[in-house]
Protein backbone atom coordinates (compact mmCIF):
# COMPACT_ATOMS: atom_id res chain seq x y z
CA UNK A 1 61.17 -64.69 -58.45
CA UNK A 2 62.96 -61.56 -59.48
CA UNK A 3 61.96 -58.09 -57.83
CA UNK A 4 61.24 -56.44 -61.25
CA UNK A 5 58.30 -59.76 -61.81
CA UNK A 6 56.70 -59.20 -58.43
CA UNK A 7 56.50 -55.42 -58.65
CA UNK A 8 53.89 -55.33 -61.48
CA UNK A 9 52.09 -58.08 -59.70
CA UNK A 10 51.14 -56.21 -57.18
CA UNK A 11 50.57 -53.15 -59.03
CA UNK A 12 47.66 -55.46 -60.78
CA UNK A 13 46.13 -56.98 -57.27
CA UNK A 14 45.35 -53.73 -55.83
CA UNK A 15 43.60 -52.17 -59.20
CA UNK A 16 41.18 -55.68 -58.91
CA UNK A 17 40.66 -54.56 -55.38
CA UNK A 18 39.58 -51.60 -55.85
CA UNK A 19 37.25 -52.60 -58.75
CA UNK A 20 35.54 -55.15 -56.44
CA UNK A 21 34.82 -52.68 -54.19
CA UNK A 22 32.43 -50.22 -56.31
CA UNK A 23 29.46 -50.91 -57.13
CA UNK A 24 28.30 -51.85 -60.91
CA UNK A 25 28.11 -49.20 -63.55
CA UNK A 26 30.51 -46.84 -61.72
CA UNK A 27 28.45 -44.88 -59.70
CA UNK A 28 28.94 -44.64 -56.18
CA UNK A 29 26.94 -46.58 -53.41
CA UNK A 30 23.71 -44.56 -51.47
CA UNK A 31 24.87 -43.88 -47.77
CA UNK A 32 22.63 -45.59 -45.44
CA UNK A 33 22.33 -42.37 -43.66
CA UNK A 34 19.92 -40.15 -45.42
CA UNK A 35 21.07 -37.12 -43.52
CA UNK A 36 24.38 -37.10 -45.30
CA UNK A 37 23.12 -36.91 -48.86
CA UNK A 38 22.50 -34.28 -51.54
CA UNK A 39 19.04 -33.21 -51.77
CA UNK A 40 17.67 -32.98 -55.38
CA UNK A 41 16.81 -29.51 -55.64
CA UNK A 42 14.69 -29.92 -58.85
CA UNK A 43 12.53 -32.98 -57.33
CA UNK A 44 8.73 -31.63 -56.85
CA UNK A 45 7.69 -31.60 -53.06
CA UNK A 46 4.81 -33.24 -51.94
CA UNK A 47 2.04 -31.71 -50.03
CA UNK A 48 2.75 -34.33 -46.96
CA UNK A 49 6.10 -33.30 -46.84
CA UNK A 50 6.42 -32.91 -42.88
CA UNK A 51 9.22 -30.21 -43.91
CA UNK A 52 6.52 -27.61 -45.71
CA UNK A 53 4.48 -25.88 -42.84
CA UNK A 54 0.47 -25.95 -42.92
CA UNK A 55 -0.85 -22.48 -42.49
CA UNK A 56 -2.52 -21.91 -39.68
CA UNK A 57 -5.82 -21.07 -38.85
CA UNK A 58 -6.74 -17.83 -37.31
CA UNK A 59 -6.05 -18.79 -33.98
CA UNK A 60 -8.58 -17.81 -31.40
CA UNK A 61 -8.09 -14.23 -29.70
CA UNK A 62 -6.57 -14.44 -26.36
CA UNK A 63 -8.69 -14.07 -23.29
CA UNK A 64 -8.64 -11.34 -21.13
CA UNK A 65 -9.40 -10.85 -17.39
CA UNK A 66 -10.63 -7.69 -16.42
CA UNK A 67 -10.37 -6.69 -13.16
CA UNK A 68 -11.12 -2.89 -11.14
CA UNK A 69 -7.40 -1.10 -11.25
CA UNK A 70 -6.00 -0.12 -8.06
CA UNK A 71 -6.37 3.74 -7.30
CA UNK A 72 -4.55 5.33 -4.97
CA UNK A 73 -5.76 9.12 -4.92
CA UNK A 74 -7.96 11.37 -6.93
CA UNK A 75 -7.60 15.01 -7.64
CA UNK A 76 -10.86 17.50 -9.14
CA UNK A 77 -10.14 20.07 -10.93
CA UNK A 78 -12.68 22.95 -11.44
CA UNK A 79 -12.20 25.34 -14.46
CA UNK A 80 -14.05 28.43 -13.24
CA UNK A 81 -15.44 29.51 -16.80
CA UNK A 82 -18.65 29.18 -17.16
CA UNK A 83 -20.29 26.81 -17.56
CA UNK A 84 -17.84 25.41 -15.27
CA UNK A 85 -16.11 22.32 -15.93
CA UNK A 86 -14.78 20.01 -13.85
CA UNK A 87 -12.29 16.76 -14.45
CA UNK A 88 -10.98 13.93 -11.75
CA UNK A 89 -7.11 13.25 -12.13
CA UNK A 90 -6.77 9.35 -11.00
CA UNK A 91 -3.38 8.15 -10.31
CA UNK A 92 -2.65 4.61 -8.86
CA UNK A 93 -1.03 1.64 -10.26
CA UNK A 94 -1.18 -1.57 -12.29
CA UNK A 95 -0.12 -4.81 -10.35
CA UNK A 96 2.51 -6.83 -13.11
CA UNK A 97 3.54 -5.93 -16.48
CA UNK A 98 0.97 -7.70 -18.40
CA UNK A 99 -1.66 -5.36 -16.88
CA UNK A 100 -2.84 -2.72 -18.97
CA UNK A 101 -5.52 0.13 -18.37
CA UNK A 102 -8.79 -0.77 -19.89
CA UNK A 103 -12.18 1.00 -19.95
CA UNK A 104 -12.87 3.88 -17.69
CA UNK A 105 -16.99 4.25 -18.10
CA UNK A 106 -18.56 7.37 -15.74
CA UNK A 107 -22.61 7.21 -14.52
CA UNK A 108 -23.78 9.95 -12.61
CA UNK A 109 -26.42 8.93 -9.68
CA UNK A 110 -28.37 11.18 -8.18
CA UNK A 111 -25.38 13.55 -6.54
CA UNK A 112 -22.67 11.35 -6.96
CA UNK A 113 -20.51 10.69 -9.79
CA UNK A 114 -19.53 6.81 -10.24
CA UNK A 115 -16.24 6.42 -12.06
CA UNK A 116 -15.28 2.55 -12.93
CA UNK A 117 -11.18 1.98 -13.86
CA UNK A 118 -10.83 -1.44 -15.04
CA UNK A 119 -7.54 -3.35 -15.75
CA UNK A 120 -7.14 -5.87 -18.05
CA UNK A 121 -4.55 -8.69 -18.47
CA UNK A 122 -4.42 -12.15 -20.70
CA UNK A 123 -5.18 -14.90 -19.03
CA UNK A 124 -2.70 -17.48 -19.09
CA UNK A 125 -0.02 -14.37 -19.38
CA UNK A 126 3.39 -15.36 -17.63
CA UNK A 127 4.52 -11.98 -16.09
CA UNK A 128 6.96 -10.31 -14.64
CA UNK A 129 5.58 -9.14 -11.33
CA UNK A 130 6.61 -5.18 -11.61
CA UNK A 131 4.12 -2.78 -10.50
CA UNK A 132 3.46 -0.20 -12.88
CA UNK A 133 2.22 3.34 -12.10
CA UNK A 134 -0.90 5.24 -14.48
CA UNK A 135 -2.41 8.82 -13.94
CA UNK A 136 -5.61 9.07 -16.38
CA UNK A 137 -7.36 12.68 -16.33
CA UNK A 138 -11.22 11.96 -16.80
CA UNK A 139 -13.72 14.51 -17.59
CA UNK A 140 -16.62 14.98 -15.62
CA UNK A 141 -20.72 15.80 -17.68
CA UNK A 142 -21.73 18.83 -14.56
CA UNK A 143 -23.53 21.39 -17.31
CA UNK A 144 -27.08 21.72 -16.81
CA UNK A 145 -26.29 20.50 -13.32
CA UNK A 146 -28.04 22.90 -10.31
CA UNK A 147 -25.79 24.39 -7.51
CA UNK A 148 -24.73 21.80 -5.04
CA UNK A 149 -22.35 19.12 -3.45
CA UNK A 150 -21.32 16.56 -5.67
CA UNK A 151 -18.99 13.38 -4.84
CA UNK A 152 -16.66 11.31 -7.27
CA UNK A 153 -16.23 7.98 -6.43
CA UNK A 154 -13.65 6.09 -8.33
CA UNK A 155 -13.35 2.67 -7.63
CA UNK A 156 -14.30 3.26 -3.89
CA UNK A 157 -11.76 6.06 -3.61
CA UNK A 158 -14.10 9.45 -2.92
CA UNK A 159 -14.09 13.23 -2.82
CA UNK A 160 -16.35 16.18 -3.18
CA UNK A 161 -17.03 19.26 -5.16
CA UNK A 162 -19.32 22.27 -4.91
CA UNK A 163 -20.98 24.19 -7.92
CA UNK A 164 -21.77 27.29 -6.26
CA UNK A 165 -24.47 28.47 -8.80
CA UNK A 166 -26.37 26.73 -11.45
CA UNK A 167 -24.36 25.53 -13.99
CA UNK A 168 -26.38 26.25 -17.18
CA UNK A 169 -25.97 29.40 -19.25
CA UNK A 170 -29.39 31.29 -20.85
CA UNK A 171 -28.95 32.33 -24.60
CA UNK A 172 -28.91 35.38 -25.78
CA UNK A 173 -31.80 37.14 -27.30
CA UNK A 174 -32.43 36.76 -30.93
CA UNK A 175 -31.30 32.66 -30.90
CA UNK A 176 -33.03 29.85 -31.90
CA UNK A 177 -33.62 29.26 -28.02
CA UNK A 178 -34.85 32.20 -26.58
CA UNK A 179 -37.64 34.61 -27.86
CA UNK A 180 -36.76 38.32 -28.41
CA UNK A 181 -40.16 39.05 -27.99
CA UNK A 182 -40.45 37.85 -23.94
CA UNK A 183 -37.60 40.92 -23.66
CA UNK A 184 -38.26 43.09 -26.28
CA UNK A 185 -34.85 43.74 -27.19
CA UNK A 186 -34.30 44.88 -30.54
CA UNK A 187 -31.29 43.88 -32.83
CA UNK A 188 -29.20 47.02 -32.52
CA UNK A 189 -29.70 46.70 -28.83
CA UNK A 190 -28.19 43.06 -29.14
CA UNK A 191 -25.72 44.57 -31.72
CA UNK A 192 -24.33 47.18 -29.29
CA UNK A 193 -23.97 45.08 -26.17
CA UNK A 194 -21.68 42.76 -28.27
CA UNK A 195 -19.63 45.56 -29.42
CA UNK A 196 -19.65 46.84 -26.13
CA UNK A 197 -18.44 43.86 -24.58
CA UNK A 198 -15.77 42.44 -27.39
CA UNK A 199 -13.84 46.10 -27.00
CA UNK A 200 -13.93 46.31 -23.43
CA UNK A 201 -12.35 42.59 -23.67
CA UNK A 202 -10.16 42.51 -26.64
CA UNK A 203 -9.53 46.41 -27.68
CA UNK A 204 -9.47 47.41 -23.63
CA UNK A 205 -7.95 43.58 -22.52
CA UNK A 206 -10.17 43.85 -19.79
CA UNK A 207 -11.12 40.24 -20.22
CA UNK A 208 -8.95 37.92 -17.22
CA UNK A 209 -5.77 35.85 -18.87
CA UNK A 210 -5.79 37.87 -21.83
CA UNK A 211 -2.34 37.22 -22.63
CA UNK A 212 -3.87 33.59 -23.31
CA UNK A 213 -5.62 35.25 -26.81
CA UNK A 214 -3.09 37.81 -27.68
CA UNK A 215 -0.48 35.43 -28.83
CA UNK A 216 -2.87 33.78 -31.60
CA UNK A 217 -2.62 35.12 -34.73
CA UNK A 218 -6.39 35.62 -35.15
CA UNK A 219 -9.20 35.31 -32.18
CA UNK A 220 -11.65 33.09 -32.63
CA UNK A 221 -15.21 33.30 -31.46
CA UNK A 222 -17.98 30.53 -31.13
CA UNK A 223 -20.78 31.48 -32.74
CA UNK A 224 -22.80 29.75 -29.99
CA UNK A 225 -25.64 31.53 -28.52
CA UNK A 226 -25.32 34.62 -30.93
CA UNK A 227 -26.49 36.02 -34.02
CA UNK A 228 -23.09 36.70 -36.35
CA UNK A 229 -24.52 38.71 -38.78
CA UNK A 230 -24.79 41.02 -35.43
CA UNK A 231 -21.04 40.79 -34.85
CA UNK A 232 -18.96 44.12 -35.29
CA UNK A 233 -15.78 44.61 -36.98
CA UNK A 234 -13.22 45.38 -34.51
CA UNK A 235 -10.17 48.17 -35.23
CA UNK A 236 -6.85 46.01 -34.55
CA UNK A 237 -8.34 42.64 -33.95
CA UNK A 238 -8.15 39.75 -35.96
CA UNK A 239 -11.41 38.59 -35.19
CA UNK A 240 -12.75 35.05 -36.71
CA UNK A 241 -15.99 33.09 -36.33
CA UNK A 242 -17.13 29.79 -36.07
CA UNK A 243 -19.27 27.12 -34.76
CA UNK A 244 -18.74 24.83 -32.21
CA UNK A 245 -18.32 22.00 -34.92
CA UNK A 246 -16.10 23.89 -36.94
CA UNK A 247 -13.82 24.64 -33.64
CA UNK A 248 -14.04 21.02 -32.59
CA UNK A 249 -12.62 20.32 -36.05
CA UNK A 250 -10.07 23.08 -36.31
CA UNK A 251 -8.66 21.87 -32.73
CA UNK A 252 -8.46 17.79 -34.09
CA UNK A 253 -6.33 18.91 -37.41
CA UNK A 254 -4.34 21.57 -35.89
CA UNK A 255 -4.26 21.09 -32.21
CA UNK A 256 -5.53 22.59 -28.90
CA UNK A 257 -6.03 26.38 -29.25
CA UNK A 258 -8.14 28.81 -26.92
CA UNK A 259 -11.11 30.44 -28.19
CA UNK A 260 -14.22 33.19 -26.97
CA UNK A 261 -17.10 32.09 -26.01
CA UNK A 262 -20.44 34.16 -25.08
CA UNK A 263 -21.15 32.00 -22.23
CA UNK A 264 -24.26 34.23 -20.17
CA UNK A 265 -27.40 36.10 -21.00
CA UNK A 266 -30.13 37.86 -18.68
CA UNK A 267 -32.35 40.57 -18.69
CA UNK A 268 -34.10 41.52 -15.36
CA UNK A 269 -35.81 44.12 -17.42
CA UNK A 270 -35.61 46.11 -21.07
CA UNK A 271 -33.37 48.42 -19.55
CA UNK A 272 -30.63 46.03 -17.68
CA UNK A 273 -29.02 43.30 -19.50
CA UNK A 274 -26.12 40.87 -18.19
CA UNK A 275 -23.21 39.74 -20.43
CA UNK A 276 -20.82 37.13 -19.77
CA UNK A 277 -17.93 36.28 -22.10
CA UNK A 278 -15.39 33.72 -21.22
CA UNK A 279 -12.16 32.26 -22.61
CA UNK A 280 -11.74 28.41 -23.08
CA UNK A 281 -9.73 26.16 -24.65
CA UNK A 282 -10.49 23.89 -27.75
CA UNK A 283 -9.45 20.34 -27.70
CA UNK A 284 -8.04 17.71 -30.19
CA UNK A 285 -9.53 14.57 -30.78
CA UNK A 286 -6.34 13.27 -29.97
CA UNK A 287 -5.50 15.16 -26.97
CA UNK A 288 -4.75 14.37 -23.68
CA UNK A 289 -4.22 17.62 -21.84
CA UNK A 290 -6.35 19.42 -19.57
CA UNK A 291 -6.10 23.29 -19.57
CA UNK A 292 -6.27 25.46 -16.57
CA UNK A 293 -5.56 28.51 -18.05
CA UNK A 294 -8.33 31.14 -19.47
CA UNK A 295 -10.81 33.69 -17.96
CA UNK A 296 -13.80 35.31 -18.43
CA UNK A 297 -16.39 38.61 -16.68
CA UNK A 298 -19.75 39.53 -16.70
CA UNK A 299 -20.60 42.91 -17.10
CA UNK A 300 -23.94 44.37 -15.56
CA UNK A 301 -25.19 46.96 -18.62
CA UNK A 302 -27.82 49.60 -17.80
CA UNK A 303 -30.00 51.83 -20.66
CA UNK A 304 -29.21 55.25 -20.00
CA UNK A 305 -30.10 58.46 -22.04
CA UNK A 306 -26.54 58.30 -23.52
CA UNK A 307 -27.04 54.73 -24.61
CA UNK A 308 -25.66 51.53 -22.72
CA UNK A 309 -23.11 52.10 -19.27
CA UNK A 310 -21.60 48.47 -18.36
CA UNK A 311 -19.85 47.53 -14.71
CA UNK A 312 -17.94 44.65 -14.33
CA UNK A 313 -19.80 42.88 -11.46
CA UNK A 314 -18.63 39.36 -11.77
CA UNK A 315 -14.42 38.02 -13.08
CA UNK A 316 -13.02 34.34 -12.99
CA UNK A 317 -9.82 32.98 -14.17
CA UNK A 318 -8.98 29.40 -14.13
């Protein structure tokens, strides 16, 4: 045959080849593998779809294992105000970094003060086994306590303090607590030992650590164990009054601040009265500092014909 027969020959072979090798209608076959097709993106999904995630239940909260933390030392601090007030610094150290510091629970018995540090880590927790140090500062209930040895025993780590006097204060005359008629003190006697005292520490700056007030921009004083309406108004001082609960919640929305305090009354007799009036510090809620600073005297006032003569007979300063 001639070359220009074959040629279209051929030409019309591979076009019915092709033909028999699609499938009928046109379309193209399904791939046996279904990881190679086209999802339909508008087909509805069905609930047992193992593709759409169940939510989960709440799952069960992890178990903990608490255990008594490792302490290495202990430190007590005594504030020498008064009341006196004494805290335990507790340093040691938390065995793998899981381990957190849990409760810390005091109990006093009898003389000695039982302080339990407890650790706490999950208890399937795979760790990494890095000791990690802690320092907690833990206040100590000693007001109302008598004079004595006491001893602090945190987790069988011990040490001992000594209140050298009774560590609860009298109120003054003319409170809820104490009757003015047992001492027969009239108001304008209470009146002018307060005066008498605030200018000797505020006007004068007798009072130890004074430099701790004189940067606020006003003073405050707890009306605690005083009459206010007795209070006087004092040339130069920015003097402002409140009570302990108002203090408390001055210190957690502002911060830590120091404040007066009329911490002492006594009266051996109508005609000799004992003042004390101490600095302190208010603390925040949210606060985890302990304050060493602030001072306080007692002054030792006798009735003369002239009116009231005081003498310093007792100072502290923390």
């Amino acid at each position: 045959m001639k070359l220009k027969t074959i040629l279209p020959l051929l030409f019309v072979a591979l076009f019915l080849g092709l033909a028999a090798c699609s499938p009928a209608g046109g379309e193209p076959a399904a791939s046996d593998n279904p990881a190679t097709e086209t999802p339909d993106l508008d087909a509805p999904v069905s609930s047992d779809d193992p593709a759409t995630p169940t939510p989960d239940e709440d799952p069960a909260p992890e178990k903990m294992v608490e255990s008594e933390a490792n302490v290495e030392a202990i430190s007590i601090f005594i504030m020498e105000s008064f009341p006196v007030q004494v805290s335990v610094n507790v340093t040691g150290y938390l065995e793998d970094g899981c381990t957190s510091l849990g409760e810390i629970s005091t109990n006093r018995e009898d003389n000695t003060f039982v302080v339990t540090a407890l650790a706490e880590r999950p208890a399937d927790a795979i760790c990494t086994q890095q000791i990690v140090d802690f320092e907690e500062n833990v206040a100590l209930d000693v007001l109302g306590l008598p004079a004595g040895t006491y001893t602090v025993n945190v987790n069988g780590v011990t040490d001992t303090f000594t209140l050298q006097m009774d560590n609860a204060v009298e109120p003054l005359p003319g409170t809820d607590d104490e009757p003015t008629a047992e001492l027969d003190l009239p108001n304008e006697d209470v009146a002018e030992l307060l005066r008498l005292t605030l200018e000797r520490a505020l006007v004068d700056q007798e009072i130890p650590d004074y430099a701790l007030l004189a940067d606020q921009p006003e003073i405050v004083l707890s009306t605690e164990n005083i009459d206010s309406t007795l209070l006087p108004e004092l040339e130069g001082v920015n003097l402002v009054t409140m009570t302990p609960e108002e203090i408390q919640a001055k210190a957690d929305a502002e911060g830590d601040f120091p404040y007066l305090r009329f911490q002492g009354f006594s009266a051996p007799s109508n005609d000799e009265v004992n003042v004390s009036l101490g600095s302190g510090w208010a603390v925040g809620a949210d606060s985890d500092m302990i304050y060493l600073s602030g001072g306080g005297f007692t002054i030792n006032y006798t009735r003369t014909a002239d009116g009231w003569s005081g003498e310093v007979t007792e100072m502290w300063i923390s």
